[in-house]
Protein backbone atom coordinates (compact mmCIF):
# COMPACT_ATOMS: atom_id res chain seq x y z
CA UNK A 1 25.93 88.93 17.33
CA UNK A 2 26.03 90.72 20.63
CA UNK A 3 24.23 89.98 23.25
CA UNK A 4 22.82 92.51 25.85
CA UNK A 5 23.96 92.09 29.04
CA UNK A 6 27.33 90.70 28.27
CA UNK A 7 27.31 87.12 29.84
CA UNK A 8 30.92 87.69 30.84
CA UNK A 9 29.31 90.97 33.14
CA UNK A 10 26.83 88.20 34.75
CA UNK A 11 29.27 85.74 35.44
CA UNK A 12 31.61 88.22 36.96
CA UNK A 13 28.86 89.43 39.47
CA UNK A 14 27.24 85.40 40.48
CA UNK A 15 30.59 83.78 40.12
CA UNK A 16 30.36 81.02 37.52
CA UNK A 17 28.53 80.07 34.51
CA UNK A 18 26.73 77.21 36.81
CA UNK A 19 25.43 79.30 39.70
CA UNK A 20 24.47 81.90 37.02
CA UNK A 21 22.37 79.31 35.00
CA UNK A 22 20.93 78.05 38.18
CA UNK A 23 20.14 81.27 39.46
CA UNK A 24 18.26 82.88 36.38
CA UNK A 25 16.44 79.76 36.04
CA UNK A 26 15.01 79.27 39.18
CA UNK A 27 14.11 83.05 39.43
CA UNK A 28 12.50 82.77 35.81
CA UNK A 29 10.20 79.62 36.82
CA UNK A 30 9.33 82.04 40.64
CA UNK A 31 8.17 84.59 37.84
CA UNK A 32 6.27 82.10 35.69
CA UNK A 33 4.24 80.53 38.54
CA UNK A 34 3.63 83.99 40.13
CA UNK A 35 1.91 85.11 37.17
CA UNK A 36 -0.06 81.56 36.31
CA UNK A 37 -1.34 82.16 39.88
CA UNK A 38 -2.54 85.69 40.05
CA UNK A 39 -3.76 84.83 35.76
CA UNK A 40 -1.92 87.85 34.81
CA UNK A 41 -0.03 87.41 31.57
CA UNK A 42 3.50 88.48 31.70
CA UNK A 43 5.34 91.52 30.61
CA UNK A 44 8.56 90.20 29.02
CA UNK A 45 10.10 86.63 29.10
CA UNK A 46 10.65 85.22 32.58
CA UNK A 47 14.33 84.38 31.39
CA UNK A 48 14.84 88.33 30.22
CA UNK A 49 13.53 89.43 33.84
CA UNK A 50 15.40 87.47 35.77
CA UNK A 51 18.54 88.12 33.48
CA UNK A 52 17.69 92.22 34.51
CA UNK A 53 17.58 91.28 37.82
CA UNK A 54 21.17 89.83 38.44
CA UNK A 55 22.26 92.37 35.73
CA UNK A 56 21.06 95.45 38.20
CA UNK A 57 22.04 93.80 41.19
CA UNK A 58 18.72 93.10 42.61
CA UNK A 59 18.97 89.30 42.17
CA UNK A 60 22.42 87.69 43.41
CA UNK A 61 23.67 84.60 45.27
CA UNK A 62 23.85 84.72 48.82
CA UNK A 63 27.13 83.78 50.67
């Protein structure tokens, strides 16, 4: 099975698996209570989105 983005791409751009977990999941529950709030139902998965985020760069750790 392959997944899409490669998880070894993700980690290479955050760091580690830990940051990386911490990251997408704190950006995934931002998306999920942005969306109860304004009632509008979402799109795609919060996890997906916030996986496309760090994958393109917008989302990353700062240092």
């Amino acid at each position: 099975m392959m997944l899409y983005p490669p998880v070894a791409e993700l980690v290479d751009k955050i760091g580690s698996r830990y940051q990386l977990v911490n990251l997408v999941a704190r950006r995934a529950r931002t998306l999920s209570a942005e969306a109860e709030e304004k009632q509008l139902p979402l799109e795609r998965k919060a996890v997906s989105a916030a996986i496309d985020e760090v994958y393109t760069g917008k989302l990353s750790i700062k240092k």
